[in-house]
N, C-alpha and C. Protein backbone atom coordinates (compact mmCIF):
# COMPACT_ATOMS: atom_id res chain seq x y z
N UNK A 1 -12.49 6.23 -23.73
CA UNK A 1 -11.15 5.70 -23.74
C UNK A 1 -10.74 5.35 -22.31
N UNK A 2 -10.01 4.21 -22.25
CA UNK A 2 -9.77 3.49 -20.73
C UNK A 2 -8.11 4.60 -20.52
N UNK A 3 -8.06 5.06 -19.53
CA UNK A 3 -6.97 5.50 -19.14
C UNK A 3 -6.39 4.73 -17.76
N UNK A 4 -5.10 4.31 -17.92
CA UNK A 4 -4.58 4.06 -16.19
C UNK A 4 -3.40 5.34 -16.00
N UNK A 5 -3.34 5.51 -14.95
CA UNK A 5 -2.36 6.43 -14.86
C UNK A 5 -1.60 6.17 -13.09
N UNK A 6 -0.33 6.47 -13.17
CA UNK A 6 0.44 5.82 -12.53
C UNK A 6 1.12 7.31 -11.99
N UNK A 7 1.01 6.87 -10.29
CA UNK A 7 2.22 8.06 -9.67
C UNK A 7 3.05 7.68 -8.39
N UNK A 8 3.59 7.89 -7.71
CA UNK A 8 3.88 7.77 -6.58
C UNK A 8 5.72 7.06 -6.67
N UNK A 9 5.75 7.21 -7.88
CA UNK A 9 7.30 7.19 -7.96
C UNK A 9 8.38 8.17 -7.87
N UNK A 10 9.34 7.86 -7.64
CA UNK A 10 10.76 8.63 -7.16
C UNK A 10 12.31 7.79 -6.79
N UNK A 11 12.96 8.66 -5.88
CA UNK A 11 13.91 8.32 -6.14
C UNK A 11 14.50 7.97 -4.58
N UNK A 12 14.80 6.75 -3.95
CA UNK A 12 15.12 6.23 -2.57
C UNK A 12 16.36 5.64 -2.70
N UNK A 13 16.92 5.51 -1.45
CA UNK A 13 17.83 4.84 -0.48
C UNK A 13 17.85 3.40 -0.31
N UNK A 14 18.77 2.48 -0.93
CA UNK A 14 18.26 1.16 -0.83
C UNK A 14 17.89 0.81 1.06
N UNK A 15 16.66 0.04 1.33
CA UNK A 15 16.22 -0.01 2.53
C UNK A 15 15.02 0.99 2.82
N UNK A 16 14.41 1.89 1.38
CA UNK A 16 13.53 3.21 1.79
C UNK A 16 12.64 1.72 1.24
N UNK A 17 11.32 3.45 0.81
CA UNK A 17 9.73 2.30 0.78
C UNK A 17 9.60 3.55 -0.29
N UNK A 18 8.12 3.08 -0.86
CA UNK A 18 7.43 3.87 -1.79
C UNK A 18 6.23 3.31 -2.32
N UNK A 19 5.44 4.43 -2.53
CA UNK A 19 3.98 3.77 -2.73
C UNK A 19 3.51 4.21 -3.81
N UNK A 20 3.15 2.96 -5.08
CA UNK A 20 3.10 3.51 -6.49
C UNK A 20 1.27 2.88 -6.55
N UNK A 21 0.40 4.28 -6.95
CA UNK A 21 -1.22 4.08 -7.10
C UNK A 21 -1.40 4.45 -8.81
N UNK A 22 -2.24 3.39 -9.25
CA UNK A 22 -2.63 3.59 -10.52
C UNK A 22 -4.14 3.90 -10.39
N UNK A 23 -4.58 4.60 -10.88
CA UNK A 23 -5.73 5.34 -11.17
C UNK A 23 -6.35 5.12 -12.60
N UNK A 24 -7.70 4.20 -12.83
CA UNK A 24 -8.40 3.79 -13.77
C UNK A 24 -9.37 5.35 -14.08
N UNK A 25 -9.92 5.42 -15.31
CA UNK A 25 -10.76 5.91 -15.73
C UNK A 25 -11.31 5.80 -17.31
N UNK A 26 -12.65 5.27 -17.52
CA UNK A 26 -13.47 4.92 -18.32
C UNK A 26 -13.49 3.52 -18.33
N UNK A 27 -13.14 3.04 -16.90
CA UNK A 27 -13.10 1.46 -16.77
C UNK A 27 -13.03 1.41 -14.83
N UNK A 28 -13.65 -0.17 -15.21
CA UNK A 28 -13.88 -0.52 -13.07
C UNK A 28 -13.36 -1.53 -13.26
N UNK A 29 -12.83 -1.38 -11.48
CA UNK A 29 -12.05 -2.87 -11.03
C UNK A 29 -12.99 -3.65 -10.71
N UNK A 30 -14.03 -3.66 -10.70
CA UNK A 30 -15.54 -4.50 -9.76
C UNK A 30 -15.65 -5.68 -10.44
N UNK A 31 -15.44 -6.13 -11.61
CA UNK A 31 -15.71 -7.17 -12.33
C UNK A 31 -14.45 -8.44 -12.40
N UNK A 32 -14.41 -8.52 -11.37
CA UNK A 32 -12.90 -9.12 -11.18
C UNK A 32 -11.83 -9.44 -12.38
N UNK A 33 -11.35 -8.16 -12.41
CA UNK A 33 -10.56 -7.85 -13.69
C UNK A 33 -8.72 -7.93 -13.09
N UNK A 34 -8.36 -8.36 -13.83
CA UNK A 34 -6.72 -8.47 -13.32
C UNK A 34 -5.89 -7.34 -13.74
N UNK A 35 -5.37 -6.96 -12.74
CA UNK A 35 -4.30 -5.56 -12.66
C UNK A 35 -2.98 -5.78 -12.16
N UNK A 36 -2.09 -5.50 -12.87
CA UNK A 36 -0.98 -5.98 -12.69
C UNK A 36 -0.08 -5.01 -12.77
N UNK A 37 1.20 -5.16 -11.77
CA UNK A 37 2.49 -3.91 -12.32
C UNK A 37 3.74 -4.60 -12.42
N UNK A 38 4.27 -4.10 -13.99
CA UNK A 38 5.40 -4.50 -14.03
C UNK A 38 6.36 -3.68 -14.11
N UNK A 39 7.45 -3.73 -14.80
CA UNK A 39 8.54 -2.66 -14.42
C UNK A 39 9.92 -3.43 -15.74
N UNK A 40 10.54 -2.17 -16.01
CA UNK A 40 10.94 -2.19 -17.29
C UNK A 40 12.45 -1.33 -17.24
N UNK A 41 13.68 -2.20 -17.38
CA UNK A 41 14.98 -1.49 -17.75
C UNK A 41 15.12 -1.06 -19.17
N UNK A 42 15.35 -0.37 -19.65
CA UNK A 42 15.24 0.38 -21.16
C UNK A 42 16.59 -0.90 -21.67
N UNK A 43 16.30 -1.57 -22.67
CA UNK A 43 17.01 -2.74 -23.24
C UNK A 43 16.08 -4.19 -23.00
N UNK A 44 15.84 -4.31 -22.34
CA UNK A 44 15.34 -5.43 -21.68
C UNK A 44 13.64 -5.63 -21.74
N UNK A 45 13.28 -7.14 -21.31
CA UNK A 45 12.31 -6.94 -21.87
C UNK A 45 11.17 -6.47 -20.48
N UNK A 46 9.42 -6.32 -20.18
CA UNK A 46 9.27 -5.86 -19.11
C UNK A 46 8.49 -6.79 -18.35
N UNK A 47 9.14 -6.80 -17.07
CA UNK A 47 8.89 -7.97 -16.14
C UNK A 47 7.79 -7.99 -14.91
N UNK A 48 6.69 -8.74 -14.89
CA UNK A 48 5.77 -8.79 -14.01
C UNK A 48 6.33 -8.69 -12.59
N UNK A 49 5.59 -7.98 -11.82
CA UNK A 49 6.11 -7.50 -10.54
C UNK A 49 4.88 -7.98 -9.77
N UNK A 50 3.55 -7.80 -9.96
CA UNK A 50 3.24 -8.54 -9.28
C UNK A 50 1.71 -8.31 -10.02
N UNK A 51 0.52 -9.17 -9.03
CA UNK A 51 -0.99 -8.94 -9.80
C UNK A 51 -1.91 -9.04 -8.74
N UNK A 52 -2.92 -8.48 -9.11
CA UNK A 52 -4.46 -8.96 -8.21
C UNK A 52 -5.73 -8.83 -9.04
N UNK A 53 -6.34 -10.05 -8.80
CA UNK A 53 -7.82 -10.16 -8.97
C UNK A 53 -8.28 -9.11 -8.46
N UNK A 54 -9.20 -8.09 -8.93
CA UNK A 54 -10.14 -7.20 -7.94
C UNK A 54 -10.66 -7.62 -7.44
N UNK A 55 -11.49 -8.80 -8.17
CA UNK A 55 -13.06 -8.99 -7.42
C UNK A 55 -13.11 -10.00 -6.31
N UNK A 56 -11.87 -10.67 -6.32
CA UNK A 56 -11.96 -11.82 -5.17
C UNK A 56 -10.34 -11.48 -4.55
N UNK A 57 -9.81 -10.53 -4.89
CA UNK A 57 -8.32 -10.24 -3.95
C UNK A 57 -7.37 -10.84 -4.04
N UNK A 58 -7.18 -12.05 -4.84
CA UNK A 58 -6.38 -12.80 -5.37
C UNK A 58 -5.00 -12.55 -5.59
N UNK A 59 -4.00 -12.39 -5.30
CA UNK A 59 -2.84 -11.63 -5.29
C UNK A 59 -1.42 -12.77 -6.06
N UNK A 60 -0.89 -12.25 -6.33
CA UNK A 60 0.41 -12.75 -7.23
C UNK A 60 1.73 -12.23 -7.29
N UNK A 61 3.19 -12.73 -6.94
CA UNK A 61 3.99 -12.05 -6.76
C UNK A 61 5.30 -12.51 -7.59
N UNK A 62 6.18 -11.92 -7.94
CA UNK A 62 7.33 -12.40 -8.99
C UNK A 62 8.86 -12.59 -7.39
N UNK A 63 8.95 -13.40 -7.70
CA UNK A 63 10.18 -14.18 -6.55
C UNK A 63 10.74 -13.49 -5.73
N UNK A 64 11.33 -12.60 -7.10
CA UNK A 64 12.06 -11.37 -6.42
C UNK A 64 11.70 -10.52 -4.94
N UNK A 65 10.14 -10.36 -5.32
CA UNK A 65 9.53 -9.25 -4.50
C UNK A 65 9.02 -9.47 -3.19
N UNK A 66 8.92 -10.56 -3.53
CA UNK A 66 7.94 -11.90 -2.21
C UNK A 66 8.48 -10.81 -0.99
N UNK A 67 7.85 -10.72 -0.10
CA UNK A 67 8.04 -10.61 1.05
C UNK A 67 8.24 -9.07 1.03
N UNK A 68 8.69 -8.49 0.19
CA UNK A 68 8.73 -6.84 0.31
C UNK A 68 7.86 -6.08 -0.27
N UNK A 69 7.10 -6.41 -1.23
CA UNK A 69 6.33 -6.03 -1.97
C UNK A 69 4.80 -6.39 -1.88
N UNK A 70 3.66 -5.55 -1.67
CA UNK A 70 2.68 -5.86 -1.61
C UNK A 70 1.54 -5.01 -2.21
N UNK A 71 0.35 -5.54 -3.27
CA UNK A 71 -0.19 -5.21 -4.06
C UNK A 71 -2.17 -5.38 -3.35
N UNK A 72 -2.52 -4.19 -3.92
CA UNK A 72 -4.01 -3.99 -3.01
C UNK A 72 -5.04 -2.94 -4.21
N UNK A 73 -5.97 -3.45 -3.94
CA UNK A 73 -6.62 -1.94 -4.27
C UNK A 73 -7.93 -1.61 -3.68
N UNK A 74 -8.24 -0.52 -4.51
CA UNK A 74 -9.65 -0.32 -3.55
C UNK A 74 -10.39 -0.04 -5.08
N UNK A 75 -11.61 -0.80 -4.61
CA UNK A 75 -12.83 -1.02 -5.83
C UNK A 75 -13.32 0.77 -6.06
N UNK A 76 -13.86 1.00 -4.77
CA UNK A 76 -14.57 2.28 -5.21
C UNK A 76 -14.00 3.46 -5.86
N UNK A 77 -12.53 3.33 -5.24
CA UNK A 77 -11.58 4.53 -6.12
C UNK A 77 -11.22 4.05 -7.62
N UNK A 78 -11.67 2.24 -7.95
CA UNK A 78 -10.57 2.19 -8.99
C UNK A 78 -9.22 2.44 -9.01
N UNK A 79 -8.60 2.05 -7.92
CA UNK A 79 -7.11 2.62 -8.12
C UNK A 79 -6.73 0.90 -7.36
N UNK A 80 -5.57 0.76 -7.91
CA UNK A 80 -4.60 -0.02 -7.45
C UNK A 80 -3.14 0.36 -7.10
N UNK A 81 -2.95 -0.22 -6.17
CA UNK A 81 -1.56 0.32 -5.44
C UNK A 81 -0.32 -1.03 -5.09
N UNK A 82 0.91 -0.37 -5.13
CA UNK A 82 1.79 -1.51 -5.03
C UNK A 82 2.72 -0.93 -4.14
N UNK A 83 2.96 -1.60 -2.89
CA UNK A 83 3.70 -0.64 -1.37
C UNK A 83 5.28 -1.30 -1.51
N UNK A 84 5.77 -0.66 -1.87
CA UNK A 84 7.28 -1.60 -2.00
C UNK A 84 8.16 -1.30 -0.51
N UNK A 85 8.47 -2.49 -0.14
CA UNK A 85 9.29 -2.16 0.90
C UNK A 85 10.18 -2.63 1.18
N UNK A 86 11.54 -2.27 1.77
CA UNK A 86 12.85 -2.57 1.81
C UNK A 86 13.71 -2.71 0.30
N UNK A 87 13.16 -1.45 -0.13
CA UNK A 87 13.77 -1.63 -1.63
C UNK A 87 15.18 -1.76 -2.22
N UNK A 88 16.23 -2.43 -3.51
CA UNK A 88 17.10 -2.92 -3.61
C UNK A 88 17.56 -1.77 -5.21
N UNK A 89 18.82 -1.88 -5.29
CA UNK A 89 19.57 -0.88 -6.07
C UNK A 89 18.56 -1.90 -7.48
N UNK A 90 18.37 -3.12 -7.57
CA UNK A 90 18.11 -3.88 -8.87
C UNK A 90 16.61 -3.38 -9.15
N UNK A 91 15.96 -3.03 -8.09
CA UNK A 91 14.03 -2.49 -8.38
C UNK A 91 14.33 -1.40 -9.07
N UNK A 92 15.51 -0.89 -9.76
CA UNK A 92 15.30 0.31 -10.32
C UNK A 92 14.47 0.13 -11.84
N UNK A 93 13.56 1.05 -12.38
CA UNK A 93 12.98 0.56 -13.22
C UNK A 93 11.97 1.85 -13.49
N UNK A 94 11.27 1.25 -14.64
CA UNK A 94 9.99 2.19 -15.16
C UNK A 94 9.04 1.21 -14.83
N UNK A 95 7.96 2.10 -13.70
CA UNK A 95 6.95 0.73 -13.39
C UNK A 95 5.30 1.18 -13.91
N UNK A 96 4.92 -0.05 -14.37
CA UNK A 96 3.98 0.49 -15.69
C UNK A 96 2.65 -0.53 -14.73
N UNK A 97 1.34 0.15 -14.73
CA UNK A 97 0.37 -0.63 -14.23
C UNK A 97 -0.63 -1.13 -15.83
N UNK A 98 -1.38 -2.05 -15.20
CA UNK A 98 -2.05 -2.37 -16.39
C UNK A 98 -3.10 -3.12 -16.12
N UNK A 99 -3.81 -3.57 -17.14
CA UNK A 99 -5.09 -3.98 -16.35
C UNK A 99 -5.58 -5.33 -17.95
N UNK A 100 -6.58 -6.19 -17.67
CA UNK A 100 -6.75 -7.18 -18.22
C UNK A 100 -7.47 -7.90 -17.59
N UNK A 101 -7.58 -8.88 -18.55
CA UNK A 101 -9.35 -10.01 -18.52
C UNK A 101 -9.24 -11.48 -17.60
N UNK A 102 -7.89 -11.71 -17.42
CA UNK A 102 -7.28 -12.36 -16.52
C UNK A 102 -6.29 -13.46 -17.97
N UNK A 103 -5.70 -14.58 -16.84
CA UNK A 103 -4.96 -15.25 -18.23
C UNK A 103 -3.73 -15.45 -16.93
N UNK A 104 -2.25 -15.20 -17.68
CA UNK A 104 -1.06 -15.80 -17.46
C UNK A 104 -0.59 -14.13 -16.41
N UNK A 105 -0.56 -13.84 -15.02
CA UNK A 105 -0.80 -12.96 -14.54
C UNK A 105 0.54 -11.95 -14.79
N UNK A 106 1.96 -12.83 -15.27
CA UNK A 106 2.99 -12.14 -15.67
C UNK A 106 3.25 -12.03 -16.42
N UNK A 107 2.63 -12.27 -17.71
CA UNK A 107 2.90 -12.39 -18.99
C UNK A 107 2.23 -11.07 -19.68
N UNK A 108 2.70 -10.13 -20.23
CA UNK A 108 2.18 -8.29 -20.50
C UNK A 108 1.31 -8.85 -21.82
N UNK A 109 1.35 -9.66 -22.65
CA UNK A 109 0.34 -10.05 -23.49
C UNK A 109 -0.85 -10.24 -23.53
N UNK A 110 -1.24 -10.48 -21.49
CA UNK A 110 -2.56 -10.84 -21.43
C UNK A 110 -2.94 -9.43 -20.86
N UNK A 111 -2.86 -8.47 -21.09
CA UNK A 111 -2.96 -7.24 -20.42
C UNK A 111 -3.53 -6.00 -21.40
N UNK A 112 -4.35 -5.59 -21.82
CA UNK A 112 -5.11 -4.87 -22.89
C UNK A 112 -4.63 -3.01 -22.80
N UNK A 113 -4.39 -3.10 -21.15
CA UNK A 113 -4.61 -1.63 -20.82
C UNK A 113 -3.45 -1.16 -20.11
N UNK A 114 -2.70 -0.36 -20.73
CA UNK A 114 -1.35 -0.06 -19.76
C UNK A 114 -1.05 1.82 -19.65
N UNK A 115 -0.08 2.43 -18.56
CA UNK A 115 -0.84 3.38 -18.07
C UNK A 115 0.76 3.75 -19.05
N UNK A 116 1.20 4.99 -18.10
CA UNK A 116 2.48 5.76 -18.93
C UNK A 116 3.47 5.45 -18.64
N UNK A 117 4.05 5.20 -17.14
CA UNK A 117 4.86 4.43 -16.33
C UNK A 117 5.29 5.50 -15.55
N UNK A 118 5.57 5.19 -14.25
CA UNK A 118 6.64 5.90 -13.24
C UNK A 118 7.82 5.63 -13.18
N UNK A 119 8.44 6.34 -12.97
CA UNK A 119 10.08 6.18 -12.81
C UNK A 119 10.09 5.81 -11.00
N UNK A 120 10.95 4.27 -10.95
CA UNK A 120 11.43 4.25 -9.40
C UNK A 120 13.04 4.13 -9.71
N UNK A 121 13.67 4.46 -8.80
CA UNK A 121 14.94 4.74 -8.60
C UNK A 121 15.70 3.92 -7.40
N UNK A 122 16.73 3.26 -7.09
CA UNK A 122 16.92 2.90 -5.57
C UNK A 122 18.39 3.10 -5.88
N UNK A 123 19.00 4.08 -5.37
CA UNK A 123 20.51 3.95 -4.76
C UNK A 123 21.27 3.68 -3.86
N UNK A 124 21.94 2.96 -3.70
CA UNK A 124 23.17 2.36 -2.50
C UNK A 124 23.77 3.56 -1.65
């Protein structure tokens, strides 16, 4: 069974940082497989935050995040990570990693494998 699992969430200061790592197991990033994190207000529906190709580094970002947000991983750990920085009261969210064969990089349909989600928080 493919597991992702997601940590490095909490609760910041709008202007803090935070570093959210998803952790694969019974599956590799080596095959240039697309991993993506999105993030989810309970009502609403859940919105791509950003993506990367493993195998060629390929990176993808949702408007919002451009410039504060940046997405990486490392092959040998299988883990992917998303460094948020200069964060805003609106990034508050449940942020869910996931993984897939590639396709439409914000769209959660093209995405097979999704982890439990972290809670991020940002208060004013």
């Amino acid at each position: 069974q493919v597991q992702l699992v997601e940590s490095g969430g909490g609760s910041v200061q709008a202007g803090g940082s935070l570093r959210l790592s998803c952790a694969a197991s019974g599956y590799t990033y080596g095959s240039n497989r697309l991993m993506g994190w999105f993030r989810q207000v309970s009502g609403k529906e859940r919105e791509g935050v950003a993506a990367i190709y493993t195998g060629v580094g390929s990176t993808f970002y949702a408007d919002s995040v451009k410039g504060r947000f940046t997405i990486s991983r490392d092959s040998a750990k299988n883990t992917v990570y998303l460094q948020m920085n200069s964060l805003k009261p609106e990034d508050t969210a449940m942020y869910y990693c996931a993984a897939g064969r590639g396709g439409a990089w914000y769209w959660a349909h093209d995405y097979n494998y999704w982890g439990q989600g972290t809670q991020v928080t940002v208060s004013s």
